[in-house]
PDBML (XML) file of the C-alpha atoms, coordinates in Angstrom:
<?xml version="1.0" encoding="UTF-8" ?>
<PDBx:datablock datablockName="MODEL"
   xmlns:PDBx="http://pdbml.pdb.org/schema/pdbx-v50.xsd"
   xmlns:xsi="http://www.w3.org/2001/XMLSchema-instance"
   xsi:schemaLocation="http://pdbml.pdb.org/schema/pdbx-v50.xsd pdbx-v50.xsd">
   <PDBx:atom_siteCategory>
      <PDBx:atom_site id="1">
         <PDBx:B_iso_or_equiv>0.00</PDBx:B_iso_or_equiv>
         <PDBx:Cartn_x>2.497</PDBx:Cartn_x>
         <PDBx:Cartn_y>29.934</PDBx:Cartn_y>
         <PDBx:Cartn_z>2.832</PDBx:Cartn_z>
         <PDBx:auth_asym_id>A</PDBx:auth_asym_id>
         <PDBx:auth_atom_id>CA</PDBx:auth_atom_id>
         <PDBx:auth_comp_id>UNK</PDBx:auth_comp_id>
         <PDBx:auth_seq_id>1</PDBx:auth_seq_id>
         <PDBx:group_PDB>ATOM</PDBx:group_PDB>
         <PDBx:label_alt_id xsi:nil="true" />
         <PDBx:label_asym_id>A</PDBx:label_asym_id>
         <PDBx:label_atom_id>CA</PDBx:label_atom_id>
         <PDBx:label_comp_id>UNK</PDBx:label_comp_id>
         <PDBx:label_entity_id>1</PDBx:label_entity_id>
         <PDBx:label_seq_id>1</PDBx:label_seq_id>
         <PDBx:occupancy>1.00</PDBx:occupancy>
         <PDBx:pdbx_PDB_model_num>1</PDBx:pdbx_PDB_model_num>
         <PDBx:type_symbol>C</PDBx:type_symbol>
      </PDBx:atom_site>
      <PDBx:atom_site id="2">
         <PDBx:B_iso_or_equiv>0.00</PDBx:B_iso_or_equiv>
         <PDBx:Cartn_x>4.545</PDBx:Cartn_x>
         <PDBx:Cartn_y>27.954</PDBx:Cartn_y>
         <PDBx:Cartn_z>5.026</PDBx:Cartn_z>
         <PDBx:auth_asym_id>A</PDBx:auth_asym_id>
         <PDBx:auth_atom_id>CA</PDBx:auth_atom_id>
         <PDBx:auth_comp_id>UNK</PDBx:auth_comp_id>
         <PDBx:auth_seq_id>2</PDBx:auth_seq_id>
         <PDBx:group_PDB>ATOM</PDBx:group_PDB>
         <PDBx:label_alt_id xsi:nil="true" />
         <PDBx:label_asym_id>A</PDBx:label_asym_id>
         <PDBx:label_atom_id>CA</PDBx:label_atom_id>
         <PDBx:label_comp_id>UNK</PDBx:label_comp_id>
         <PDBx:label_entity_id>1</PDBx:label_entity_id>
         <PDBx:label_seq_id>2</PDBx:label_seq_id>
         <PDBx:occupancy>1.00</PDBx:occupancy>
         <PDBx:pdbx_PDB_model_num>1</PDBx:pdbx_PDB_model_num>
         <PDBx:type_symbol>C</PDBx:type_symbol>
      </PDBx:atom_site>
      <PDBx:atom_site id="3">
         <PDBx:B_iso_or_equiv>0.00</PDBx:B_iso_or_equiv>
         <PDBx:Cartn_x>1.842</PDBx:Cartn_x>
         <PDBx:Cartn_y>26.785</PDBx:Cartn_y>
         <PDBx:Cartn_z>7.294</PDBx:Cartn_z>
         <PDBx:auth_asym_id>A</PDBx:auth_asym_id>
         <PDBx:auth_atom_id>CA</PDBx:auth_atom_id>
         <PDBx:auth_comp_id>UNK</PDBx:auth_comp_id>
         <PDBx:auth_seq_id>3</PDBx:auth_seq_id>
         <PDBx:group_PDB>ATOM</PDBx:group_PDB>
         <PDBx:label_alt_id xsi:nil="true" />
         <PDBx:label_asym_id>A</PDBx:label_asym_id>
         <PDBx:label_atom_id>CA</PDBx:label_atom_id>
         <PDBx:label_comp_id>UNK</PDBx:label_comp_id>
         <PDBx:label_entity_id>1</PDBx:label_entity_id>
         <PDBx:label_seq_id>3</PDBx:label_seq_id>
         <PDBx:occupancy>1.00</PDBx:occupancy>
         <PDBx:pdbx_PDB_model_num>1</PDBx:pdbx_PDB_model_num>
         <PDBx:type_symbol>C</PDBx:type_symbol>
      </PDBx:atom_site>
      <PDBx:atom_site id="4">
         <PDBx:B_iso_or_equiv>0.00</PDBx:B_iso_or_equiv>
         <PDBx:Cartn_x>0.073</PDBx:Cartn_x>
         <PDBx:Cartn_y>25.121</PDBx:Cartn_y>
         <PDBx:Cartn_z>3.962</PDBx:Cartn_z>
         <PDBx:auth_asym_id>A</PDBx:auth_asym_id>
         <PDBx:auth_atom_id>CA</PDBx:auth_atom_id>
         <PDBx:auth_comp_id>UNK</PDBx:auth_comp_id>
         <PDBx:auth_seq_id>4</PDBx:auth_seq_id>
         <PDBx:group_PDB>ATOM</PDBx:group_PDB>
         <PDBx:label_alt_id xsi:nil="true" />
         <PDBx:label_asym_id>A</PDBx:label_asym_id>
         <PDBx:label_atom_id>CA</PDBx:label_atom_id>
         <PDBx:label_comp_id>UNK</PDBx:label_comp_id>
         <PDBx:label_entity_id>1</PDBx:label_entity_id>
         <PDBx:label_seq_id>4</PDBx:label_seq_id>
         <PDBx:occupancy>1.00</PDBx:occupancy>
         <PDBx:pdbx_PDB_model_num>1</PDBx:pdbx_PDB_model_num>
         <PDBx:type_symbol>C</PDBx:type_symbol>
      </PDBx:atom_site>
      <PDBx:atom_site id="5">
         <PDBx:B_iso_or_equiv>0.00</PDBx:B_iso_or_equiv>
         <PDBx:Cartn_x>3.548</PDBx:Cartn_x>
         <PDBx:Cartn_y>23.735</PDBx:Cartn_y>
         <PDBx:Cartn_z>2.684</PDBx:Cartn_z>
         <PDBx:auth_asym_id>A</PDBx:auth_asym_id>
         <PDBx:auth_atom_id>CA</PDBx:auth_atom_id>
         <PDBx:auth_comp_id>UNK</PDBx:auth_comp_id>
         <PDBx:auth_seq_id>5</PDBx:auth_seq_id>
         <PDBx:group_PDB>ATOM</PDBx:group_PDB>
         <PDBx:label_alt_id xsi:nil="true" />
         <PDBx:label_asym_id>A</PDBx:label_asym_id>
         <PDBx:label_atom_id>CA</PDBx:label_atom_id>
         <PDBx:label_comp_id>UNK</PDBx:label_comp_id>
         <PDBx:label_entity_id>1</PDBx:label_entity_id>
         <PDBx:label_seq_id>5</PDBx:label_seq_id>
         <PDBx:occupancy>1.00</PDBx:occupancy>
         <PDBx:pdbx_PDB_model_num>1</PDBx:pdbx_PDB_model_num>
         <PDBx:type_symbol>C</PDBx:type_symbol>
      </PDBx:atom_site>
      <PDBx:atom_site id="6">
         <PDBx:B_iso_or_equiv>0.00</PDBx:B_iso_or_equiv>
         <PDBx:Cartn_x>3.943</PDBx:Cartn_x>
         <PDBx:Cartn_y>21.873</PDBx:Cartn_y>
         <PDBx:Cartn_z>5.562</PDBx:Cartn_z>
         <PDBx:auth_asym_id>A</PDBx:auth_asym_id>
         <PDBx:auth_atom_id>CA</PDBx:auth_atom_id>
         <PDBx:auth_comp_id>UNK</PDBx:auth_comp_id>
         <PDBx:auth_seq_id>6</PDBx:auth_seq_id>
         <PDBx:group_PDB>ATOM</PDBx:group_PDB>
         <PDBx:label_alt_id xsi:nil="true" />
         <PDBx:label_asym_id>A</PDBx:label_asym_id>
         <PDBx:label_atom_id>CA</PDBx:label_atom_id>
         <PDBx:label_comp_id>UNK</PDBx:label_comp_id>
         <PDBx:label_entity_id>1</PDBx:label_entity_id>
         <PDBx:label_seq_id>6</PDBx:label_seq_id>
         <PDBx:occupancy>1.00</PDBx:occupancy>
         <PDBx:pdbx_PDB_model_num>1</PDBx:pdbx_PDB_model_num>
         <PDBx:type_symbol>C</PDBx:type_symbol>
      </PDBx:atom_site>
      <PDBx:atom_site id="7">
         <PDBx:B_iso_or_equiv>0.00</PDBx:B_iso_or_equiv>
         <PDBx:Cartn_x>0.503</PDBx:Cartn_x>
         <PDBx:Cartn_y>20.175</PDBx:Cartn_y>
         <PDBx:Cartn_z>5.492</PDBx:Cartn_z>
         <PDBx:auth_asym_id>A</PDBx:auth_asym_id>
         <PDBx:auth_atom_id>CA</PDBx:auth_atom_id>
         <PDBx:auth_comp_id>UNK</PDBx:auth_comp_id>
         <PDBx:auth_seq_id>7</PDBx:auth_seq_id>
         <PDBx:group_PDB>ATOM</PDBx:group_PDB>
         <PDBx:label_alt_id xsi:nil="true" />
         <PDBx:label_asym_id>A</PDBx:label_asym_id>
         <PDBx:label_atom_id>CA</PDBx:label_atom_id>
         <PDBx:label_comp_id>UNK</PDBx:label_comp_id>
         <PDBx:label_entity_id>1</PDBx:label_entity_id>
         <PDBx:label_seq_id>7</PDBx:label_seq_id>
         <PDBx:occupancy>1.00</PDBx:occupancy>
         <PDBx:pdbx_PDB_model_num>1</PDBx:pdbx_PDB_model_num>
         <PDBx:type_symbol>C</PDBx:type_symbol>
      </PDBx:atom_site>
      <PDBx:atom_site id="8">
         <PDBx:B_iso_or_equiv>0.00</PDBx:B_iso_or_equiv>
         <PDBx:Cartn_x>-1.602</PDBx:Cartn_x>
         <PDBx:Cartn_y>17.566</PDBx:Cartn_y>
         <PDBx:Cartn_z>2.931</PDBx:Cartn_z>
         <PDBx:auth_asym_id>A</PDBx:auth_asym_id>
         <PDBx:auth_atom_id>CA</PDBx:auth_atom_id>
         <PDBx:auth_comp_id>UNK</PDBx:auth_comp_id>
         <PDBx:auth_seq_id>8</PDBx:auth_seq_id>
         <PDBx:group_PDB>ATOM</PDBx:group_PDB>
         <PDBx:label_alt_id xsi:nil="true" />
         <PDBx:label_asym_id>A</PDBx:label_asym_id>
         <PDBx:label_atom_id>CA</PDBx:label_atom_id>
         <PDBx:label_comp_id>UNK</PDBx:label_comp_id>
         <PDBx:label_entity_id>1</PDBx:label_entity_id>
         <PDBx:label_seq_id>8</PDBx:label_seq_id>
         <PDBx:occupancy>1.00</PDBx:occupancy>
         <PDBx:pdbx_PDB_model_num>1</PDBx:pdbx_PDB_model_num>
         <PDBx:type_symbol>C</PDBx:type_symbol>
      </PDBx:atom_site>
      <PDBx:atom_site id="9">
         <PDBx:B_iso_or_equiv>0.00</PDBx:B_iso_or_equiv>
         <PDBx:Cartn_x>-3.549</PDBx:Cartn_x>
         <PDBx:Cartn_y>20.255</PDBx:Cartn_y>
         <PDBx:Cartn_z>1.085</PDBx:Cartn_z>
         <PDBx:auth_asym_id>A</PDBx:auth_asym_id>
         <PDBx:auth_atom_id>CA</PDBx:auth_atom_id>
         <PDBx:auth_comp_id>UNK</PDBx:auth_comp_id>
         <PDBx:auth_seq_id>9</PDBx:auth_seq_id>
         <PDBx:group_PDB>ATOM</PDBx:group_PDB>
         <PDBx:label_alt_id xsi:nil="true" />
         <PDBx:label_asym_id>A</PDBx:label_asym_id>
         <PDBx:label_atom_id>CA</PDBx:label_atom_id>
         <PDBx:label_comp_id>UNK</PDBx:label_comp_id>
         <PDBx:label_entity_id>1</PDBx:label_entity_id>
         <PDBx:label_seq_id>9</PDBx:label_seq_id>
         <PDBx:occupancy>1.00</PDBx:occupancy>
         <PDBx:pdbx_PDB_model_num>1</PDBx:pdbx_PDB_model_num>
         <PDBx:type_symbol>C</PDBx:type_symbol>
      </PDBx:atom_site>
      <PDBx:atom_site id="10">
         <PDBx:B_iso_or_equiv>0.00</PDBx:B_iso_or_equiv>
         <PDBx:Cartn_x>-6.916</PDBx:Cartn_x>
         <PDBx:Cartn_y>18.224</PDBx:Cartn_y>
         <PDBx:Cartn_z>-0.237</PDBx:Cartn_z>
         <PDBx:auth_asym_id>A</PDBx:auth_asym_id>
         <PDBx:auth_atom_id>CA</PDBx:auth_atom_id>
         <PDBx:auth_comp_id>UNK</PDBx:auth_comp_id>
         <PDBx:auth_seq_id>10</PDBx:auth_seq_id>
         <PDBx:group_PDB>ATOM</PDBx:group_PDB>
         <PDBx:label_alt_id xsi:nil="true" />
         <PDBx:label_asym_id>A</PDBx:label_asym_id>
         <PDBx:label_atom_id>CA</PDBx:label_atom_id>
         <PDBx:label_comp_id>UNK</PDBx:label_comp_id>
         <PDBx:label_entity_id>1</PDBx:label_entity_id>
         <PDBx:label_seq_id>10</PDBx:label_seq_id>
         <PDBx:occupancy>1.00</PDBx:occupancy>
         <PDBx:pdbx_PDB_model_num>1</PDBx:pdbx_PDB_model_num>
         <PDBx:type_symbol>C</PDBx:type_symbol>
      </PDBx:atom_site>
      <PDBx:atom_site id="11">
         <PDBx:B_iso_or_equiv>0.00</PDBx:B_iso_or_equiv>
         <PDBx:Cartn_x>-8.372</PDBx:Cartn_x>
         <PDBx:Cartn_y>20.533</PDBx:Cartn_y>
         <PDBx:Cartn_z>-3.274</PDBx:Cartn_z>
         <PDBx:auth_asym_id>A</PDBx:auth_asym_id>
         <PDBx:auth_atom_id>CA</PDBx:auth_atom_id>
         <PDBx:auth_comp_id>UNK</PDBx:auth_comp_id>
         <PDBx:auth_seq_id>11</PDBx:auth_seq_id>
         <PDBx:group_PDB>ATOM</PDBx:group_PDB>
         <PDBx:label_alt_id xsi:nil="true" />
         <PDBx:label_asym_id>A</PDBx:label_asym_id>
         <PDBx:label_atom_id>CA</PDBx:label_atom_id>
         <PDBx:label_comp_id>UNK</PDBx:label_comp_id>
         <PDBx:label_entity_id>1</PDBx:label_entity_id>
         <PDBx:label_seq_id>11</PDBx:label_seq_id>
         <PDBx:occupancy>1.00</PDBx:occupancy>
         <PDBx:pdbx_PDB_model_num>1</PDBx:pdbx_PDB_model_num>
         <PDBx:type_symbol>C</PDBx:type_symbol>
      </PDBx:atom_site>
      <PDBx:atom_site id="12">
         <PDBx:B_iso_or_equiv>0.00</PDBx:B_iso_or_equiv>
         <PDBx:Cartn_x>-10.936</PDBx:Cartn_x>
         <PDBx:Cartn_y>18.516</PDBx:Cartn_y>
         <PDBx:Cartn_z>-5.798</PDBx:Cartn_z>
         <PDBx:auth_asym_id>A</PDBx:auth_asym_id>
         <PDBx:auth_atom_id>CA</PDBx:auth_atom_id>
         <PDBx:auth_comp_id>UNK</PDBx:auth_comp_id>
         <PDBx:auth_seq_id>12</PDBx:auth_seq_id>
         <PDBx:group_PDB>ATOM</PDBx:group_PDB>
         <PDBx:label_alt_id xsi:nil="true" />
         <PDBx:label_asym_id>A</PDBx:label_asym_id>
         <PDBx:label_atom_id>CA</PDBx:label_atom_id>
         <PDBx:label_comp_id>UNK</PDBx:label_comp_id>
         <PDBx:label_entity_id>1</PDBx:label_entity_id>
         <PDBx:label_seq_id>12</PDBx:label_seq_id>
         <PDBx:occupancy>1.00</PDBx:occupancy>
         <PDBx:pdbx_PDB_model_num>1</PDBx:pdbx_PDB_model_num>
         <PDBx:type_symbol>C</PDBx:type_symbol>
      </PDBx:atom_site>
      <PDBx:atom_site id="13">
         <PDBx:B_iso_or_equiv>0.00</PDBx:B_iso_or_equiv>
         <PDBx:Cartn_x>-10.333</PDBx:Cartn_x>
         <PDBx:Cartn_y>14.842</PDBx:Cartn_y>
         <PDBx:Cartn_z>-6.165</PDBx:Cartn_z>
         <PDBx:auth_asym_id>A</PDBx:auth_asym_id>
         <PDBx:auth_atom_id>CA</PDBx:auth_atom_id>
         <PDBx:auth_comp_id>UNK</PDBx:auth_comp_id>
         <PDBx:auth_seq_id>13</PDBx:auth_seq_id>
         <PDBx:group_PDB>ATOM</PDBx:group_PDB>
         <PDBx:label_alt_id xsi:nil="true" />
         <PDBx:label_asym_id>A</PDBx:label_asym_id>
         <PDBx:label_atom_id>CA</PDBx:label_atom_id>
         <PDBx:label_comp_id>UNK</PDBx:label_comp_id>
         <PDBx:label_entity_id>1</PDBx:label_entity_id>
         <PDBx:label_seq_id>13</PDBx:label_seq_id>
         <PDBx:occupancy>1.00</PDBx:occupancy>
         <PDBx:pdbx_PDB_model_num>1</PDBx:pdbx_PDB_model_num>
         <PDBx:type_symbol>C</PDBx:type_symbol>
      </PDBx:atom_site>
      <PDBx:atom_site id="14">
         <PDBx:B_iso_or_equiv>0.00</PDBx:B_iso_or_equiv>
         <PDBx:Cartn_x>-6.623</PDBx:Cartn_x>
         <PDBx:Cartn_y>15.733</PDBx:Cartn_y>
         <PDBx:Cartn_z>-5.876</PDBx:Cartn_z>
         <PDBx:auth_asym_id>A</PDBx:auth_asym_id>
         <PDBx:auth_atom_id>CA</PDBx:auth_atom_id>
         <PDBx:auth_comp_id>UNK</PDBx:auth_comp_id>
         <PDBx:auth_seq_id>14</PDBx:auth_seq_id>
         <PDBx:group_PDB>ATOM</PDBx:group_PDB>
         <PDBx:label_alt_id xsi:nil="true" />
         <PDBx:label_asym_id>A</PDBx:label_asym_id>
         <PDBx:label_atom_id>CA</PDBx:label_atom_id>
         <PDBx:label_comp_id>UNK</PDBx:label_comp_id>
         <PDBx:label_entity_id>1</PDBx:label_entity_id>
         <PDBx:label_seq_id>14</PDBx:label_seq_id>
         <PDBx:occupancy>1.00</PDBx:occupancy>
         <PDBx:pdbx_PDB_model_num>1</PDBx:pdbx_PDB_model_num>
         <PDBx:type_symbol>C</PDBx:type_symbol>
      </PDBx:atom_site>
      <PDBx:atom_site id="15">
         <PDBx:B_iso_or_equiv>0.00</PDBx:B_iso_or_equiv>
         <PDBx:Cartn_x>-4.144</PDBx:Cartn_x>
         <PDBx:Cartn_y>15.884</PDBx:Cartn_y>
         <PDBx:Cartn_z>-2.925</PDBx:Cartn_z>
         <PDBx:auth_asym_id>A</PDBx:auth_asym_id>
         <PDBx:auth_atom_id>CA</PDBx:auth_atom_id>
         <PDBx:auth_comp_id>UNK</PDBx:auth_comp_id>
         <PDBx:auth_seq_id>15</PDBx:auth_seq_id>
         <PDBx:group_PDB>ATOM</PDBx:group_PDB>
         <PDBx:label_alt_id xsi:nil="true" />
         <PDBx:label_asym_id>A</PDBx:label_asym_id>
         <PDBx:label_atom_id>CA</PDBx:label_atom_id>
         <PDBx:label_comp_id>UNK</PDBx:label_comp_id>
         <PDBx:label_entity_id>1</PDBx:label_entity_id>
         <PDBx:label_seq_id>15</PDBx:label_seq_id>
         <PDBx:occupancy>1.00</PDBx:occupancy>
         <PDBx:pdbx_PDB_model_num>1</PDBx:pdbx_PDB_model_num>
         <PDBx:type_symbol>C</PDBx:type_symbol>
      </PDBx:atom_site>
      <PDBx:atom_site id="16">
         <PDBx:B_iso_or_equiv>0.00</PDBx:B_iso_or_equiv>
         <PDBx:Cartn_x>-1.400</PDBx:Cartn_x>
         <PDBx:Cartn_y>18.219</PDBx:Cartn_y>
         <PDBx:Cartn_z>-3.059</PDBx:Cartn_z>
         <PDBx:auth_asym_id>A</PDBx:auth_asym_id>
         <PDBx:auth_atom_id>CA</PDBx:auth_atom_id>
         <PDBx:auth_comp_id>UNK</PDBx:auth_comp_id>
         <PDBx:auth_seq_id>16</PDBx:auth_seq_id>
         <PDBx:group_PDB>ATOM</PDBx:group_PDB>
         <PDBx:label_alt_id xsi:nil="true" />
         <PDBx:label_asym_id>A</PDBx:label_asym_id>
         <PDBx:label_atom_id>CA</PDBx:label_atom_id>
         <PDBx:label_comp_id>UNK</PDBx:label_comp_id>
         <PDBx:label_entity_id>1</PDBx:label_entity_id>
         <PDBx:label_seq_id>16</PDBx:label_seq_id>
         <PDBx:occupancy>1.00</PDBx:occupancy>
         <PDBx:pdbx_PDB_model_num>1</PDBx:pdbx_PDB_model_num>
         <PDBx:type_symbol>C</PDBx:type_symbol>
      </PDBx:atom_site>
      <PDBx:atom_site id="17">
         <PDBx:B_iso_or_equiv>0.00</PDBx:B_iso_or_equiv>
         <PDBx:Cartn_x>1.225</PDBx:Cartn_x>
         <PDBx:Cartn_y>16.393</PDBx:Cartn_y>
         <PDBx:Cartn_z>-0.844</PDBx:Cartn_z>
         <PDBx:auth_asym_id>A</PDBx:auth_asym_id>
         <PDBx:auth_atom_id>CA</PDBx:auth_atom_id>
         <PDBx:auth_comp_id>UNK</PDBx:auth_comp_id>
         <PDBx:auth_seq_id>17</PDBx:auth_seq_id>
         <PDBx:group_PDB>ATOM</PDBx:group_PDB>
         <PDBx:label_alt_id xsi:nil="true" />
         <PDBx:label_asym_id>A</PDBx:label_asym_id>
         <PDBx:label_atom_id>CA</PDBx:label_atom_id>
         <PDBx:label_comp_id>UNK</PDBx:label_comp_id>
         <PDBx:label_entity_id>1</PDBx:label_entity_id>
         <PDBx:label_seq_id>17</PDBx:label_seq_id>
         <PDBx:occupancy>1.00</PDBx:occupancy>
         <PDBx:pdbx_PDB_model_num>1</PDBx:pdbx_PDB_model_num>
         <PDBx:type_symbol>C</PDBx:type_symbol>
      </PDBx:atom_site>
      <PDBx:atom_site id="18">
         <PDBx:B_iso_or_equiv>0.00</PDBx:B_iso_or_equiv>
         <PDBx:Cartn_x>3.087</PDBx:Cartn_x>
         <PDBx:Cartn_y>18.453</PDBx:Cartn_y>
         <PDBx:Cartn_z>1.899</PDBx:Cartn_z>
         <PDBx:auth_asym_id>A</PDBx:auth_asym_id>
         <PDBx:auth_atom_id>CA</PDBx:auth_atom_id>
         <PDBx:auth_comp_id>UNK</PDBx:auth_comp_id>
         <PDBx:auth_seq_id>18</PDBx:auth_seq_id>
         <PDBx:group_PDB>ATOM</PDBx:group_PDB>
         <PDBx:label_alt_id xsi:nil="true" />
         <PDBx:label_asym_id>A</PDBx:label_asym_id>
         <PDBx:label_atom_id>CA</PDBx:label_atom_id>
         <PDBx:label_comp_id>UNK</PDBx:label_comp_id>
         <PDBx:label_entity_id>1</PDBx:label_entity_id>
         <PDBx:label_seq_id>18</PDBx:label_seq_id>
         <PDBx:occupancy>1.00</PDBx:occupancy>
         <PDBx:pdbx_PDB_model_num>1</PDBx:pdbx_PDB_model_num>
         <PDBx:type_symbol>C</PDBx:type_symbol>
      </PDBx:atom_site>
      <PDBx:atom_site id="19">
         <PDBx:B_iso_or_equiv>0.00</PDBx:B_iso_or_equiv>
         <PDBx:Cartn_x>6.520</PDBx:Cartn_x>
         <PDBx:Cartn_y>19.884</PDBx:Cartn_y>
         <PDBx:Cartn_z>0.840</PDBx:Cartn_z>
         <PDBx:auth_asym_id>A</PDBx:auth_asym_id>
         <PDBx:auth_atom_id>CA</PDBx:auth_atom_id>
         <PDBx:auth_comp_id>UNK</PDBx:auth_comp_id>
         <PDBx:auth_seq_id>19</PDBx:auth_seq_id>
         <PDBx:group_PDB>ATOM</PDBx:group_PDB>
         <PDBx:label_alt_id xsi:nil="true" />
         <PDBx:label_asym_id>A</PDBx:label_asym_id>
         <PDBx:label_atom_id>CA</PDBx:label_atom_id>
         <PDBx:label_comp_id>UNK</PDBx:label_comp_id>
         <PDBx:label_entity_id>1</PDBx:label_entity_id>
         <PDBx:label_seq_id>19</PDBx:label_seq_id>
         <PDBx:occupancy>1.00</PDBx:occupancy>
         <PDBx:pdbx_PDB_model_num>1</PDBx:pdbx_PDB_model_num>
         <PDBx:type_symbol>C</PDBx:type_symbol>
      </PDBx:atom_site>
      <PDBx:atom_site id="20">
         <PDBx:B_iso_or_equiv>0.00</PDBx:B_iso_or_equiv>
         <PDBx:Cartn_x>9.914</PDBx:Cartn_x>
         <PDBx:Cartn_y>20.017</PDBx:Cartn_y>
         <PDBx:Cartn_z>2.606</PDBx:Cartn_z>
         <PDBx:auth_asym_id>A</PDBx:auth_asym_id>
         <PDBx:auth_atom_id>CA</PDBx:auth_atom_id>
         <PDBx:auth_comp_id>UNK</PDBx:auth_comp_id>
         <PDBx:auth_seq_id>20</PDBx:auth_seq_id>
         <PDBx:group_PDB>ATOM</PDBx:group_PDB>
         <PDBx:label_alt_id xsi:nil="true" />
         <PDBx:label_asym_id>A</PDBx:label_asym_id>
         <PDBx:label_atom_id>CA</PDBx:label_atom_id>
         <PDBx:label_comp_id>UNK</PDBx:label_comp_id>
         <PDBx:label_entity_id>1</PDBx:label_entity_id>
         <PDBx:label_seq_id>20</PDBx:label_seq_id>
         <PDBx:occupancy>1.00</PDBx:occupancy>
         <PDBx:pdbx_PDB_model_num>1</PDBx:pdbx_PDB_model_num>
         <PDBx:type_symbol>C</PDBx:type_symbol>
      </PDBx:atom_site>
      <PDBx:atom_site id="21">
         <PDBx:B_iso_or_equiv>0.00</PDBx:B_iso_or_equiv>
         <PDBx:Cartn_x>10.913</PDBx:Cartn_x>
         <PDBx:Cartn_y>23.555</PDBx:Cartn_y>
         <PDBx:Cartn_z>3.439</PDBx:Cartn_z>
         <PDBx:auth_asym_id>A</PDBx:auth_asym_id>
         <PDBx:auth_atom_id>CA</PDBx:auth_atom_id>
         <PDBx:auth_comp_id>UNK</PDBx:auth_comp_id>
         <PDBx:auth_seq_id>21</PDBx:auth_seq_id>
         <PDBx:group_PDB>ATOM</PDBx:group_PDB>
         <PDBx:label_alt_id xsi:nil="true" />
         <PDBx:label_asym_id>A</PDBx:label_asym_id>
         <PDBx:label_atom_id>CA</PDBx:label_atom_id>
         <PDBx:label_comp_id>UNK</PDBx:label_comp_id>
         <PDBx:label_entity_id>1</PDBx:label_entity_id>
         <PDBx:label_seq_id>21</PDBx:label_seq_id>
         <PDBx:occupancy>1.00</PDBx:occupancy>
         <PDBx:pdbx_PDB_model_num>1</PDBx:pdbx_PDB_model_num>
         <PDBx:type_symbol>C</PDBx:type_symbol>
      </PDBx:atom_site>
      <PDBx:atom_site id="22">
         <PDBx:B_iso_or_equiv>0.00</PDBx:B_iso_or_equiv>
         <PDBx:Cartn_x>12.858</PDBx:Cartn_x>
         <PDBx:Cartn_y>25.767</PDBx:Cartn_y>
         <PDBx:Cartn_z>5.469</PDBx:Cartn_z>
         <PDBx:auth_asym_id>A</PDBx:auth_asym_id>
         <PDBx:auth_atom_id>CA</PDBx:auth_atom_id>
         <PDBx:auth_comp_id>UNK</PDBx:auth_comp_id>
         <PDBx:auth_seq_id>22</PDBx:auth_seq_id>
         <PDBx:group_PDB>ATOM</PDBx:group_PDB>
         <PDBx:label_alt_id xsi:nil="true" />
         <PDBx:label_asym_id>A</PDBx:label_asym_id>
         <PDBx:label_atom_id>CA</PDBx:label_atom_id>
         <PDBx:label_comp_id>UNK</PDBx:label_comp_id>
         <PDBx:label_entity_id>1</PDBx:label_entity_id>
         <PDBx:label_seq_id>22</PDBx:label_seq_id>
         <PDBx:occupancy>1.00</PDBx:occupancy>
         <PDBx:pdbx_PDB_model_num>1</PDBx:pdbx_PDB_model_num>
         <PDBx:type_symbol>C</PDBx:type_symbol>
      </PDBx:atom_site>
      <PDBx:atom_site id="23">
         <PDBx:B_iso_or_equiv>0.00</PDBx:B_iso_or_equiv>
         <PDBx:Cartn_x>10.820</PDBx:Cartn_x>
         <PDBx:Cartn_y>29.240</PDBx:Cartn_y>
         <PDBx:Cartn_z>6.585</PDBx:Cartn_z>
         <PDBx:auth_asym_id>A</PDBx:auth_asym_id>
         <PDBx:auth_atom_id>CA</PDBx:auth_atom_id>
         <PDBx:auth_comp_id>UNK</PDBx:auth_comp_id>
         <PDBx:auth_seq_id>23</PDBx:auth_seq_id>
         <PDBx:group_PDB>ATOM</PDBx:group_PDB>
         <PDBx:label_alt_id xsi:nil="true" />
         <PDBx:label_asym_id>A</PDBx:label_asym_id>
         <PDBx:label_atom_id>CA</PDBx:label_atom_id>
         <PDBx:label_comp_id>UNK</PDBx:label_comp_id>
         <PDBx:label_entity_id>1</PDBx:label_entity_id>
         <PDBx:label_seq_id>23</PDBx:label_seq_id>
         <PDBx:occupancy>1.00</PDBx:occupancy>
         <PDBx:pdbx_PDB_model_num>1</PDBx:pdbx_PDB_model_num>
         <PDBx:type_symbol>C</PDBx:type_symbol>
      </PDBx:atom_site>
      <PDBx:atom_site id="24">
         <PDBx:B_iso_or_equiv>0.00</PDBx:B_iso_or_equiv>
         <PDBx:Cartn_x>13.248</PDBx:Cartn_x>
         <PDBx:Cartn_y>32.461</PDBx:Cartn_y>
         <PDBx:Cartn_z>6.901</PDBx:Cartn_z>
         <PDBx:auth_asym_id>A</PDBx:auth_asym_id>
         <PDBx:auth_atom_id>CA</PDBx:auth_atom_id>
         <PDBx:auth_comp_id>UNK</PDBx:auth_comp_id>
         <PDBx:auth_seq_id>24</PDBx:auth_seq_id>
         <PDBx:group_PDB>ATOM</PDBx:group_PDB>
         <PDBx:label_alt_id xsi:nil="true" />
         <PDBx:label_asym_id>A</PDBx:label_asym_id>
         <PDBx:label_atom_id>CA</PDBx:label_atom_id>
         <PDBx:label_comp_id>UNK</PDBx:label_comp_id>
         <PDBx:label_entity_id>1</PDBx:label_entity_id>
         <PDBx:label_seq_id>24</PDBx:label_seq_id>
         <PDBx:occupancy>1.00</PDBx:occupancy>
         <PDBx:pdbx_PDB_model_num>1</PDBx:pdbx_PDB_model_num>
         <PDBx:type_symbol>C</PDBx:type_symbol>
      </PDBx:atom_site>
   </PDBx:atom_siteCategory>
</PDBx:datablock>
């Protein structure tokens, strides 16, 4: 989960933009 946070996710003609987060 925290591994596709962190990156640009590209799904359809949208792009889900990466998100901010702290992993514990």
């Amino acid at each position: 989960v925290s591994e596709v946070l962190a990156t640009d996710t590209v799904t359809g003609d949208i792009t889900l933009p990466a998100i901010d987060h702290a992993l514990q």
